[in-house]
N, C-alpha and C. Protein backbone atom coordinates (compact mmCIF):
# COMPACT_ATOMS: atom_id res chain seq x y z
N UNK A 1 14.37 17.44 -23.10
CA UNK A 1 13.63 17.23 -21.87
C UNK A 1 13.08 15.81 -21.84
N UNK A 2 13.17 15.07 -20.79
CA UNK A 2 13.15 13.72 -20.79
C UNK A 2 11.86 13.50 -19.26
N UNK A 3 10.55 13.41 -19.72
CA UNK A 3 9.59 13.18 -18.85
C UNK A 3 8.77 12.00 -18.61
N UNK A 4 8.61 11.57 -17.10
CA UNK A 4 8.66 10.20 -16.82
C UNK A 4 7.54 9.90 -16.40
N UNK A 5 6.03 9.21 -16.90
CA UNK A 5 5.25 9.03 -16.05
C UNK A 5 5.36 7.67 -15.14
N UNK A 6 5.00 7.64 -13.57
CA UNK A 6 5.13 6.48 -12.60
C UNK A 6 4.14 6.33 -12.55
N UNK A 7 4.02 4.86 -12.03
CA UNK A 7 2.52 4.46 -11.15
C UNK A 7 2.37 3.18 -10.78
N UNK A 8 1.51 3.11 -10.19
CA UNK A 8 1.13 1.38 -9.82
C UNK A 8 0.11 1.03 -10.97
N UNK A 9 0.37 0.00 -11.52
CA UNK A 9 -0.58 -0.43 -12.86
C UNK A 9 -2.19 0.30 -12.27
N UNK A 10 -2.44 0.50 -13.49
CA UNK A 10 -3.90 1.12 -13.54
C UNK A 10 -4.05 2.43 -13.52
N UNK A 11 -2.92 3.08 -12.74
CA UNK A 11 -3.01 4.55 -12.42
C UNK A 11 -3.21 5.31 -13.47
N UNK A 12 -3.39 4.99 -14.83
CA UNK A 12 -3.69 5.89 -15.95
C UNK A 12 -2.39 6.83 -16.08
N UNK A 13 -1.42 6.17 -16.64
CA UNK A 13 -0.25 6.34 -17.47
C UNK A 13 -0.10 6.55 -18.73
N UNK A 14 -1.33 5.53 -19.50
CA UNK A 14 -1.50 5.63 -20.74
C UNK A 14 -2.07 7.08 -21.46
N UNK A 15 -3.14 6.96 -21.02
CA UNK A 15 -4.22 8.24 -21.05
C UNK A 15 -3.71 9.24 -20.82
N UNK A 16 -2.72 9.77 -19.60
CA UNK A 16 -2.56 11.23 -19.14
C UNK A 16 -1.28 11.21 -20.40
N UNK A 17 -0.09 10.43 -20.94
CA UNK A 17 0.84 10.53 -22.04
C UNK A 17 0.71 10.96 -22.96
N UNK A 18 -1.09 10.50 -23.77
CA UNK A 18 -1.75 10.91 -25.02
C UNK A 18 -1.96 12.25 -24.72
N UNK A 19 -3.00 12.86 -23.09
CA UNK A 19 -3.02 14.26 -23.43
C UNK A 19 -1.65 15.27 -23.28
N UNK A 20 -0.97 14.85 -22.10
CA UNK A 20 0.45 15.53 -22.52
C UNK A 20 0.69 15.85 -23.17
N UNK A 21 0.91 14.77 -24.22
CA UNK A 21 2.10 14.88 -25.73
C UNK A 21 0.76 15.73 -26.49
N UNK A 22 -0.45 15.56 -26.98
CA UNK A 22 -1.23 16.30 -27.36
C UNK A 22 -1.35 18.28 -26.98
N UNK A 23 -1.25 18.19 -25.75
CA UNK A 23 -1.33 19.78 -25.26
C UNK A 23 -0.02 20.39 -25.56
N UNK A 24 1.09 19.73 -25.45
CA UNK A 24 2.52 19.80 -25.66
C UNK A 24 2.76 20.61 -27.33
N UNK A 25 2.37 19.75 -28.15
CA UNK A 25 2.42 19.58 -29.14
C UNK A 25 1.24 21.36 -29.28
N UNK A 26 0.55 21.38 -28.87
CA UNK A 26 -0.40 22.17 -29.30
C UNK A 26 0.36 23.72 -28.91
N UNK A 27 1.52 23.77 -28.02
CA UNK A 27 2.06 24.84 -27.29
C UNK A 27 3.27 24.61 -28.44
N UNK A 28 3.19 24.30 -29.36
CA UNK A 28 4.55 24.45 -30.40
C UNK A 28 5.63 23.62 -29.91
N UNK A 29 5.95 22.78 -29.28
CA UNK A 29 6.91 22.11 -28.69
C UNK A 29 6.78 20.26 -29.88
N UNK A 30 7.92 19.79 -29.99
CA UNK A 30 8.01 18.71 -30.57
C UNK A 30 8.02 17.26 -29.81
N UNK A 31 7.51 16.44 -29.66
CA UNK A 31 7.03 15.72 -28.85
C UNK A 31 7.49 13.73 -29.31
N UNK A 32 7.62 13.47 -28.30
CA UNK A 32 8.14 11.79 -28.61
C UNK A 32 7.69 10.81 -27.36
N UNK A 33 6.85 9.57 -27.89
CA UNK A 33 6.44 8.92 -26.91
C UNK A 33 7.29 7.49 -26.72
N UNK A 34 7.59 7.37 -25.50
CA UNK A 34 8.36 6.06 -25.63
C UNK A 34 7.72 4.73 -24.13
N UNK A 35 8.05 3.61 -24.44
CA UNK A 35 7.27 2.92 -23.39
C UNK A 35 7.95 1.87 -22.76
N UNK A 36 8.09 1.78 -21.62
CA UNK A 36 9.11 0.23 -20.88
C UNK A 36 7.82 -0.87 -20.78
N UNK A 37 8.17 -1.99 -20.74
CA UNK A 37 8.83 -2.55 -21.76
C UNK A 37 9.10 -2.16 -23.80
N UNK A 38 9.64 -2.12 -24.20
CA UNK A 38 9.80 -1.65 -24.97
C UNK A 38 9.01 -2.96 -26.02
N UNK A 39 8.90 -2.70 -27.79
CA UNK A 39 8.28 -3.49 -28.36
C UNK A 39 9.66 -4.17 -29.08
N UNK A 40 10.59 -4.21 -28.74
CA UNK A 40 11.54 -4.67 -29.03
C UNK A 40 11.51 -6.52 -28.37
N UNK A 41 12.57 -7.32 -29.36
CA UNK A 41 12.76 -8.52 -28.77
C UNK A 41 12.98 -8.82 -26.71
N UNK A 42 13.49 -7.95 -26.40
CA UNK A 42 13.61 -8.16 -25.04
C UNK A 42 12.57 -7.87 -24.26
N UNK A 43 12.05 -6.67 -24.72
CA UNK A 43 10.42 -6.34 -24.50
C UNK A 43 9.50 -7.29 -24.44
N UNK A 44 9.89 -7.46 -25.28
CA UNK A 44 8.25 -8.59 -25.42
C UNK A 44 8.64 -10.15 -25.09
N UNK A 45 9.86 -10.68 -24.39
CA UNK A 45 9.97 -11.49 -23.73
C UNK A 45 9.91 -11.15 -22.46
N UNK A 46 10.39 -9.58 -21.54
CA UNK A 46 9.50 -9.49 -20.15
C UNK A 46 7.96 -9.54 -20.59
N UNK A 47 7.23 -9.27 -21.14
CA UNK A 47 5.71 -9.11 -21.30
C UNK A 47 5.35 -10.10 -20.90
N UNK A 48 5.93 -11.13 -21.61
CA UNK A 48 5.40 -12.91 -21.72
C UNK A 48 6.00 -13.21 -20.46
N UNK A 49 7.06 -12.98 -20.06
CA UNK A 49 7.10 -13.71 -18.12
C UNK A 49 6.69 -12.76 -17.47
N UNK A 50 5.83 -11.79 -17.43
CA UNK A 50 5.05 -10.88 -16.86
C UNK A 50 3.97 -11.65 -16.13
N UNK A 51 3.52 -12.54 -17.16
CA UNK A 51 2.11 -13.14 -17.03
C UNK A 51 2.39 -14.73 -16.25
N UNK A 52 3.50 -14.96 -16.14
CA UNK A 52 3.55 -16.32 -15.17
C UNK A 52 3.46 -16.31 -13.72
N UNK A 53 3.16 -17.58 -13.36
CA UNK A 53 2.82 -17.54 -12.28
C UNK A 53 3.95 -17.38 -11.22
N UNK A 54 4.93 -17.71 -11.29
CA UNK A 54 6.22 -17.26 -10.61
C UNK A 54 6.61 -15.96 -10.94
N UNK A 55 5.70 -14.98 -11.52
CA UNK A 55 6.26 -13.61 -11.49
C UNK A 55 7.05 -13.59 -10.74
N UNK A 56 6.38 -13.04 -9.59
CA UNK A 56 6.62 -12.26 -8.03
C UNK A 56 8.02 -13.05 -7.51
N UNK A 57 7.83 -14.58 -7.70
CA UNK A 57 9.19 -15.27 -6.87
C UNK A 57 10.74 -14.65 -6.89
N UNK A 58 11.51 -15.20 -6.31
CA UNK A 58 12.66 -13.97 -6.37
C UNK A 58 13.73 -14.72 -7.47
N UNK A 59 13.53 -15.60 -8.06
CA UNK A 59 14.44 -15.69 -9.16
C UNK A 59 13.89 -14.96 -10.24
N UNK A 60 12.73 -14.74 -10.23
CA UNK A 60 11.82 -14.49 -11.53
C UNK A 60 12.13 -13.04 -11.22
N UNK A 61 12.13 -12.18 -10.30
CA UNK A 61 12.07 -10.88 -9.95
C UNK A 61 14.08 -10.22 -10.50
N UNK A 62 14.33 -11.36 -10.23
CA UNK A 62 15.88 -10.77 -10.45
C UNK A 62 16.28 -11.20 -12.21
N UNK A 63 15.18 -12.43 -12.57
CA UNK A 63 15.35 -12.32 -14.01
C UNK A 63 14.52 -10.76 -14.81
N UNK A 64 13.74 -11.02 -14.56
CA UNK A 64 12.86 -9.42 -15.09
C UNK A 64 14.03 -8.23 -14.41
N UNK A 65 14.38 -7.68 -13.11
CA UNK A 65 15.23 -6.45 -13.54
C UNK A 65 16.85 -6.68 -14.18
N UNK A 66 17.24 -7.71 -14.80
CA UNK A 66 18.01 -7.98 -15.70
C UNK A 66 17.53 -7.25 -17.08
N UNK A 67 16.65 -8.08 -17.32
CA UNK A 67 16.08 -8.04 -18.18
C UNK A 67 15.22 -6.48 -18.59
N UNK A 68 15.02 -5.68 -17.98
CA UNK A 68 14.56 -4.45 -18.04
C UNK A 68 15.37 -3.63 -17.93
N UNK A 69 16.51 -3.88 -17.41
CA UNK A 69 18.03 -3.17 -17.54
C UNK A 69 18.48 -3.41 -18.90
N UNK A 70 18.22 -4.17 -19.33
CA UNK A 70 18.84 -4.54 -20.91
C UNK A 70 18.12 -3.85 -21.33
N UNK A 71 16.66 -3.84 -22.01
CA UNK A 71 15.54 -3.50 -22.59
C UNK A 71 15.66 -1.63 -22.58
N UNK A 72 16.34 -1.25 -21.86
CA UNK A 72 16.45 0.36 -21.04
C UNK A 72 17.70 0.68 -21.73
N UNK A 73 18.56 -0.36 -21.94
CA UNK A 73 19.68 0.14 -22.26
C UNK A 73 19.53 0.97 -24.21
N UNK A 74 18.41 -0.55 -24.57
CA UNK A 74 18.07 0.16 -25.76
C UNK A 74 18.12 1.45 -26.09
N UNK A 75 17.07 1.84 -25.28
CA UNK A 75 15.90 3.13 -25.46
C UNK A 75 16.99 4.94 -25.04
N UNK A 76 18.15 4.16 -24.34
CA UNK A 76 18.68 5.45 -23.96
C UNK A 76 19.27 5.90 -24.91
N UNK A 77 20.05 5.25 -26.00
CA UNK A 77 20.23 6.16 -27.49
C UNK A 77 19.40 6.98 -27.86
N UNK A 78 18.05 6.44 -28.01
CA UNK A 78 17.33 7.58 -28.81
C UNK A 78 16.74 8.32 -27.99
N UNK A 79 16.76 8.46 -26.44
CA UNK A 79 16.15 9.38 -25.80
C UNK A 79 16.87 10.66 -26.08
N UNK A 80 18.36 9.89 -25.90
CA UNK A 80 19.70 11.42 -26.00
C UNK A 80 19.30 11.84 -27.25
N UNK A 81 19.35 11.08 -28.25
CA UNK A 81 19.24 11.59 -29.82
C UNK A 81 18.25 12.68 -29.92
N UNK A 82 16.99 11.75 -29.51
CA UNK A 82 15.44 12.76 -29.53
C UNK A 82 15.90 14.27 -28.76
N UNK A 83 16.75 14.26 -27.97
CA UNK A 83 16.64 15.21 -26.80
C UNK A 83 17.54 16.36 -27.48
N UNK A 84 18.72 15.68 -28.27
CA UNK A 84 19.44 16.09 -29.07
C UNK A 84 18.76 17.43 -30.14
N UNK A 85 17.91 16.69 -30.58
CA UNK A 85 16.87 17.52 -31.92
C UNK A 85 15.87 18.61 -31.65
N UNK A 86 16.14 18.47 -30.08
CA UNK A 86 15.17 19.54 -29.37
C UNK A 86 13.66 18.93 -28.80
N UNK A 87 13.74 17.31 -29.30
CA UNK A 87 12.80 16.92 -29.01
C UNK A 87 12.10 16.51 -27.50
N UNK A 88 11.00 16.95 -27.25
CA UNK A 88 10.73 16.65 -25.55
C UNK A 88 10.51 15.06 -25.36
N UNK A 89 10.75 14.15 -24.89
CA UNK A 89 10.62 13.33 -24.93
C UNK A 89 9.97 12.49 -23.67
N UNK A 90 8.40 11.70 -23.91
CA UNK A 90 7.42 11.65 -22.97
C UNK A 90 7.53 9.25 -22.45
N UNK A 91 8.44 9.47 -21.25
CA UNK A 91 7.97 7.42 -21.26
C UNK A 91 6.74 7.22 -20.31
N UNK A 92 6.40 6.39 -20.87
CA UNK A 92 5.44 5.29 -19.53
C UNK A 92 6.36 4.38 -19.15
N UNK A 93 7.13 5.18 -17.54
CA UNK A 93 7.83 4.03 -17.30
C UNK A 93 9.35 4.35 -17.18
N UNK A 94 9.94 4.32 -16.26
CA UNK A 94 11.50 3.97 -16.08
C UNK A 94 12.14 3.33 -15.18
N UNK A 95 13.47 3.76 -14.86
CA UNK A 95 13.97 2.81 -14.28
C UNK A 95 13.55 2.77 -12.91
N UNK A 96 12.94 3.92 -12.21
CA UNK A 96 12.44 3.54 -11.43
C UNK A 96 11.45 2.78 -10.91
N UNK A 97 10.99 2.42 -11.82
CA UNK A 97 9.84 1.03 -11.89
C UNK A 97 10.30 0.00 -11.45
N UNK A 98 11.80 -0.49 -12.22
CA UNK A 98 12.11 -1.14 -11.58
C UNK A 98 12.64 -1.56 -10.08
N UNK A 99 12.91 -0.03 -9.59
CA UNK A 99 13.16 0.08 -8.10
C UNK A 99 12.03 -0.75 -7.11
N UNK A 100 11.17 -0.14 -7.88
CA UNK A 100 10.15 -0.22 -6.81
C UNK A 100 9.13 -1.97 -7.35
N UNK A 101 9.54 -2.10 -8.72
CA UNK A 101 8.51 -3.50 -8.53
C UNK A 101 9.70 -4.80 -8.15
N UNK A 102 11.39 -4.74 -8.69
CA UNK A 102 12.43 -6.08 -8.31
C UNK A 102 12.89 -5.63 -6.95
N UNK A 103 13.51 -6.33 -7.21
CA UNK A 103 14.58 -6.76 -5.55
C UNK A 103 15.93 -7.37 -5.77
N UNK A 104 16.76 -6.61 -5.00
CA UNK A 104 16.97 -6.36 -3.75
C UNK A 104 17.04 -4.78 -4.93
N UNK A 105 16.74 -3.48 -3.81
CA UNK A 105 16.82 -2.28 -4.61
C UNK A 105 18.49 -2.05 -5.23
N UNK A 106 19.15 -2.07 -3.99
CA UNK A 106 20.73 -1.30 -4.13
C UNK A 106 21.11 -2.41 -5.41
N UNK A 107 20.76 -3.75 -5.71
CA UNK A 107 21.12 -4.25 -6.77
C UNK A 107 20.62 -3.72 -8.44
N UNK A 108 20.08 -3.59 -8.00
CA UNK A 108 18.63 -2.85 -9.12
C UNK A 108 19.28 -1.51 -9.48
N UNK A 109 19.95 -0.95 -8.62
CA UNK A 109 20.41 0.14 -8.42
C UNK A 109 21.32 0.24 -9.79
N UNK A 110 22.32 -0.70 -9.44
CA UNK A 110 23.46 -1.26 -9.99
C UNK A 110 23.47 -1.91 -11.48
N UNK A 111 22.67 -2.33 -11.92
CA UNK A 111 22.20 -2.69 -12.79
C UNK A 111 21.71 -1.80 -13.82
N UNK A 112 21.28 -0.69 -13.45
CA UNK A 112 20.45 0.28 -14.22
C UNK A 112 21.76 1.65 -14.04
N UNK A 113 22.71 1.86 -13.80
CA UNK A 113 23.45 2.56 -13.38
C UNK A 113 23.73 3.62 -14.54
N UNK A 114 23.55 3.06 -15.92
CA UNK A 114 23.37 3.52 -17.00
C UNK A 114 22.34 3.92 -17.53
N UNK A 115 21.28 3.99 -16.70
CA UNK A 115 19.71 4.87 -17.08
C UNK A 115 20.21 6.08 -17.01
N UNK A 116 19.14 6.82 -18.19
CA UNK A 116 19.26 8.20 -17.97
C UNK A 116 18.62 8.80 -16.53
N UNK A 117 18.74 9.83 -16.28
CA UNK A 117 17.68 10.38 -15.06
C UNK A 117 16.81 11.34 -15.65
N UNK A 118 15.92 10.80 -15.39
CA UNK A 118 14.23 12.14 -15.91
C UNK A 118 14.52 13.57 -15.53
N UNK A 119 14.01 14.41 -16.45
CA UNK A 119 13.93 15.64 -15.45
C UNK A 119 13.10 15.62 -14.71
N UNK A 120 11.99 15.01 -15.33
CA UNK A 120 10.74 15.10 -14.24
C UNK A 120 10.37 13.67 -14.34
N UNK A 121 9.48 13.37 -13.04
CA UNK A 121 8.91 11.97 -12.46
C UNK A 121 7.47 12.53 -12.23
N UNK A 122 6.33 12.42 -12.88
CA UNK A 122 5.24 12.44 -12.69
C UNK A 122 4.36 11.15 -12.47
N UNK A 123 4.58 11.38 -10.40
CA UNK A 123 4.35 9.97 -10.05
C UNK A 123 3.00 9.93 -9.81
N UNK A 124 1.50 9.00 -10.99
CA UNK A 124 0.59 9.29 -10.66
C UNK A 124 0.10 8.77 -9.34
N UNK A 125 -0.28 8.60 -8.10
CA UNK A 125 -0.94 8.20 -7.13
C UNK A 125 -2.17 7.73 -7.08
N UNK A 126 -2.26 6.47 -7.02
CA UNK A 126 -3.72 5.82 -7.07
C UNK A 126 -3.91 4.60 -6.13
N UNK A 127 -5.25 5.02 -5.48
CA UNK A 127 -5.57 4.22 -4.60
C UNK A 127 -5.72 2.43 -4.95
N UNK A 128 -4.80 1.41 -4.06
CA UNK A 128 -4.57 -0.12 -4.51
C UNK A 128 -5.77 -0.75 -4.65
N UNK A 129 -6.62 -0.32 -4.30
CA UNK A 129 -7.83 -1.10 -4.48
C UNK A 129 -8.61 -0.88 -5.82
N UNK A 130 -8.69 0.45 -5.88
CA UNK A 130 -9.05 1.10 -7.20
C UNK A 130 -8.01 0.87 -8.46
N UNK A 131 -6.46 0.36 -8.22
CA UNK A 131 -5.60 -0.19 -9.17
C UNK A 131 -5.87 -1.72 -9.42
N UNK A 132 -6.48 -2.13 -8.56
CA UNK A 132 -6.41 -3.67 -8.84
C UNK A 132 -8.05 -3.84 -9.40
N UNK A 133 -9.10 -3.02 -9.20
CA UNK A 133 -10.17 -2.80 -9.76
C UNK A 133 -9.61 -2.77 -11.50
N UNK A 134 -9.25 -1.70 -11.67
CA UNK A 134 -9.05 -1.53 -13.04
C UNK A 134 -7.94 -2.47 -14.30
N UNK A 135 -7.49 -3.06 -12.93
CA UNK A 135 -6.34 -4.36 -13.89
C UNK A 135 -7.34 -5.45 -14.45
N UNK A 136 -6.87 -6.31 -15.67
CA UNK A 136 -7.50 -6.81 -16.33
C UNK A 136 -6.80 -8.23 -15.28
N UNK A 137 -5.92 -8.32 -14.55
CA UNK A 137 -5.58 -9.36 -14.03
C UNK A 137 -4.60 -10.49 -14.62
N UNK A 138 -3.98 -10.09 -15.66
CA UNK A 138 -3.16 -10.91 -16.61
C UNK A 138 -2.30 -10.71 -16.34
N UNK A 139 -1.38 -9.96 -15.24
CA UNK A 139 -0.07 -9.94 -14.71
C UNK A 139 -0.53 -10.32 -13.73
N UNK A 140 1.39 -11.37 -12.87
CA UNK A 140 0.99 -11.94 -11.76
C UNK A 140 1.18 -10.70 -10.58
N UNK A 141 1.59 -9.41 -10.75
CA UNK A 141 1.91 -8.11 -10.26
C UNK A 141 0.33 -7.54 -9.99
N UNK A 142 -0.59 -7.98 -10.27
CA UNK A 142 -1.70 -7.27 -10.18
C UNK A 142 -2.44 -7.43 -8.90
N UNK A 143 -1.94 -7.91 -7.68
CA UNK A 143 -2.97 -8.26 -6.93
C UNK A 143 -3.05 -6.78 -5.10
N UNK A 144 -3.72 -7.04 -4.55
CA UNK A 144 -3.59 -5.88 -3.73
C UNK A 144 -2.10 -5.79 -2.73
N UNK A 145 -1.88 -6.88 -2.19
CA UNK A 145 -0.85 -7.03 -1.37
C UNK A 145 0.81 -6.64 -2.23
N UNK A 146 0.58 -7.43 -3.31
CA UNK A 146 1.90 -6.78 -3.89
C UNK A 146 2.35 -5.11 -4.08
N UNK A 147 0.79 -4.56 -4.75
CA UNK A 147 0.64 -3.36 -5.02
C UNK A 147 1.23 -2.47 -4.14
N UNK A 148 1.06 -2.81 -2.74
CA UNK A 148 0.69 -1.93 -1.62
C UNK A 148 1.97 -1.64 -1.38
N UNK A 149 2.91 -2.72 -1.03
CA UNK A 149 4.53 -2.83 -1.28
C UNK A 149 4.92 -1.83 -2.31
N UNK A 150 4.63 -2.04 -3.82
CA UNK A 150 4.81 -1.24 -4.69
C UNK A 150 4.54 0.18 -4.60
N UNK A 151 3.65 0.82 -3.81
CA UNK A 151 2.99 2.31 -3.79
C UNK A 151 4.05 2.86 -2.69
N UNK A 152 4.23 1.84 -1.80
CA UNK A 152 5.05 2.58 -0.37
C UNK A 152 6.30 2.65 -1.24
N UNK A 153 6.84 1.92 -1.93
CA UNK A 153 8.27 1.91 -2.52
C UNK A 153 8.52 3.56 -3.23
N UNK A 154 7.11 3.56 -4.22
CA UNK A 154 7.21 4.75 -4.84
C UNK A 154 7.43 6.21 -4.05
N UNK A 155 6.10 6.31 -2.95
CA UNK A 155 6.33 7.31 -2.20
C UNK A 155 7.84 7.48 -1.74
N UNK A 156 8.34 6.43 -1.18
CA UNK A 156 9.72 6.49 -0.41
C UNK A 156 10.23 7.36 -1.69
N UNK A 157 10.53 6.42 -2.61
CA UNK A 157 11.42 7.27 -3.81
C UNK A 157 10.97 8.90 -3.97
N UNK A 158 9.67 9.38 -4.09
CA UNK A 158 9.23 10.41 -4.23
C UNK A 158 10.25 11.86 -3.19
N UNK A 159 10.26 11.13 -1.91
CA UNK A 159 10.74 11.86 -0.80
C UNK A 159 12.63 11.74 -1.09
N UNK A 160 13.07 11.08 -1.62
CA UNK A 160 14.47 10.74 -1.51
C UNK A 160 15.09 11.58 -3.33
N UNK A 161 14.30 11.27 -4.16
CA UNK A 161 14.23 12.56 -5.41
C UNK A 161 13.68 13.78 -5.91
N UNK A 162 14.46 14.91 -5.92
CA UNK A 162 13.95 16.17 -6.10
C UNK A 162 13.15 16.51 -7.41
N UNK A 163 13.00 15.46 -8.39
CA UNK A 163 12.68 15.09 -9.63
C UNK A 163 11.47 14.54 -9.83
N UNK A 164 10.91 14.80 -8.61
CA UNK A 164 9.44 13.72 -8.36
C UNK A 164 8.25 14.54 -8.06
N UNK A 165 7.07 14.07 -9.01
CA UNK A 165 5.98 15.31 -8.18
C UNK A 165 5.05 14.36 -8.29
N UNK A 166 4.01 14.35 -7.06
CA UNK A 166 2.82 13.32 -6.66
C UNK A 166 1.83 14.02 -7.55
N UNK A 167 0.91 13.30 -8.21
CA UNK A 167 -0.49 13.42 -8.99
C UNK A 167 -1.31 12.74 -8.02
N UNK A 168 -2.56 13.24 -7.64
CA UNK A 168 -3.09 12.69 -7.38
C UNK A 168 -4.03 11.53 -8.05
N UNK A 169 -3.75 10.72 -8.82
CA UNK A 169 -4.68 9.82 -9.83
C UNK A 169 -6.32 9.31 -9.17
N UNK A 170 -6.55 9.31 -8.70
CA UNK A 170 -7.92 9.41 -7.67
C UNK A 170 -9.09 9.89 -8.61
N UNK A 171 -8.49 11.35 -8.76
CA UNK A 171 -9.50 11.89 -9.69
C UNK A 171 -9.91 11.62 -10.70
N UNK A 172 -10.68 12.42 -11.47
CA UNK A 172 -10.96 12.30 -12.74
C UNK A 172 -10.08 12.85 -13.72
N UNK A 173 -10.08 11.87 -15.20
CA UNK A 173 -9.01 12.25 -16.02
C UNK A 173 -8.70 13.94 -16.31
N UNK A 174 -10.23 14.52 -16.38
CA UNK A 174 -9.70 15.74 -16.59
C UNK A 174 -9.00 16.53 -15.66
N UNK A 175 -9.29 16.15 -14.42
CA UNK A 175 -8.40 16.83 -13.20
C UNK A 175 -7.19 16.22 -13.04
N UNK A 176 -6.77 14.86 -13.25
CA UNK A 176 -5.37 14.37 -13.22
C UNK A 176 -4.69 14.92 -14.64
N UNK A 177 -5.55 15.52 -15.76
CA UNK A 177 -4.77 16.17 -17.23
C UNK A 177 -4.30 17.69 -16.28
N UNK A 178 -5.07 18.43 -15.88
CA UNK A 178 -4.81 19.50 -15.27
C UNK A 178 -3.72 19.86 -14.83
N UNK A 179 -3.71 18.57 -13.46
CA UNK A 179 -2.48 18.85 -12.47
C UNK A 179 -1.27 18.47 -13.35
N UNK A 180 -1.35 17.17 -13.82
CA UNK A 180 -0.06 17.17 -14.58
C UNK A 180 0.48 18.23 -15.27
N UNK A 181 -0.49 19.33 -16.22
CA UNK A 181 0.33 20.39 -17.19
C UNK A 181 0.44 20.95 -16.28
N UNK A 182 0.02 21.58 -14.95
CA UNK A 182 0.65 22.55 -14.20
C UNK A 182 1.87 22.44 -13.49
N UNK A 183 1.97 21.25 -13.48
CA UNK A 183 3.45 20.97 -13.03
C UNK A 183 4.51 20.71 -14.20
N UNK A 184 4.18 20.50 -15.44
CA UNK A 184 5.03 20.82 -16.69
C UNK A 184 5.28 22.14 -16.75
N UNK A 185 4.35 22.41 -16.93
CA UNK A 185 4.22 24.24 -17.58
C UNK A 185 5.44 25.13 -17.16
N UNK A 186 5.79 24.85 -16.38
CA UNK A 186 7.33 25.80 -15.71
C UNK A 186 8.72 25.55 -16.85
N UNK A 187 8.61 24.16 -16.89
CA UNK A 187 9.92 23.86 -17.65
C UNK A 187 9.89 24.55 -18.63
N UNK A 188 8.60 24.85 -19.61
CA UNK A 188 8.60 24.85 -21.06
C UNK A 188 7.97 26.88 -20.39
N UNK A 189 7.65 27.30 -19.92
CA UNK A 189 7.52 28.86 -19.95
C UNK A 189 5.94 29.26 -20.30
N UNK A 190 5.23 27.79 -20.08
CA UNK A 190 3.88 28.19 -20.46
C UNK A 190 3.38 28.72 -18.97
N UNK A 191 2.15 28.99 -19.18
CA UNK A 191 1.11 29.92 -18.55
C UNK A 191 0.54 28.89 -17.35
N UNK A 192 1.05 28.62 -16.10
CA UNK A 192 0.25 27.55 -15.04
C UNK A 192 -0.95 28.35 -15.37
N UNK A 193 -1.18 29.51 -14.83
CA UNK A 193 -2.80 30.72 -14.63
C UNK A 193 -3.56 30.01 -15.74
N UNK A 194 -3.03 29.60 -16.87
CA UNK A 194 -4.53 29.68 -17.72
C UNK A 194 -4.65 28.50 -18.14
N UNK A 195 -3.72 27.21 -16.98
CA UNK A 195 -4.51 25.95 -17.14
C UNK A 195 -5.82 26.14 -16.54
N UNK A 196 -6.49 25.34 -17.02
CA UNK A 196 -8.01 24.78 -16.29
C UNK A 196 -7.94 22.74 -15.78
């Protein structure tokens, strides 16, 4: 099982992954966390042009989903492998990220053609103002106007994949931990009734 958290930076991707894989783990299930950019050499050269000031420009946008298409290509061995072993396997992050943060899409498309597909897309939803509140501001991706582009992209995707379920991220962590296991809980045969 291959599960995908989305979002617009800030939406608390990090946080809801730890309790996932934690509650997961606690229901007897074997658990694996993985993250785009990856900490690999290609990884950590998008990180570093993450933070320039020509992010956003469109050479820079078509170098990064190159470059995150490569970085992806890594990670899909050991997703199959992990998935292989019975292992559930939890990213911050896929290729649809890149849909929605490069350009032109249908190229992006093309490029990534060799991504796996999630079973599930747990796209958290969080308000742009309240995402750009919580950014530390060290990506040139962090500002409201880009974001906003970025959130409509996601929704669109949401409506166009059957693989997609909206979180509301708004809330509080313990209510965005909630909704997320209740929308897991089916795959794996646990109990929605006796989430809280």
């Amino acid at each position: 099982m291959y599960i995908v958290l989305e979002g617009i930076d800030g939406a608390g991707k990090s946080t809801q992954i730890k309790y996932l894989k934690e509650w997961l783990e606690n229901n007897g299930l074997k658990v694996e966390t993985i993250v785009e950019p990856t900490d690999l050499e290609v990884g950590r050269l998008i990180r570093k042009l993450l933070t320039r000031s020509d992010a956003t420009s469109d050479t820079m946008q078509k170098t990064l989903g190159l470059l995150f298409a490569a970085d992806r290509l890594v990670l899909m061995d050991k997703i199959e492998k992990l998935e292989s072993e019975g292992t559930v396997v939890i990213s911050d992050r896929s290729f649809y990220s890149s849909l929605v943060y490069q350009e032109p899409q249908e190229w992006i498309r093309e490029i990534n053609k060799f991504a796996k597909i999630p079973d599930l897309v747990l796209l958290l939803d969080l308000d742009v103002k309240k995402s750009v509140e919580r950014c530390d501001g060290t990506d040139e991706f962090e500002n409201e106007k880009f974001l906003t582009g970025v959130k409509e992209n996601y929704l669109s995707l949401s409506k166009e994949n059957d693989n997609f379920k909206i979180i509301d991220a708004n809330n509080g962590q313990n209510k965005v931990s909630s909704d997320i296991k209740k929308a897991v809980a089916p795959l794996f045969d646990i109990c929605v009734d006796c989430i809280r």
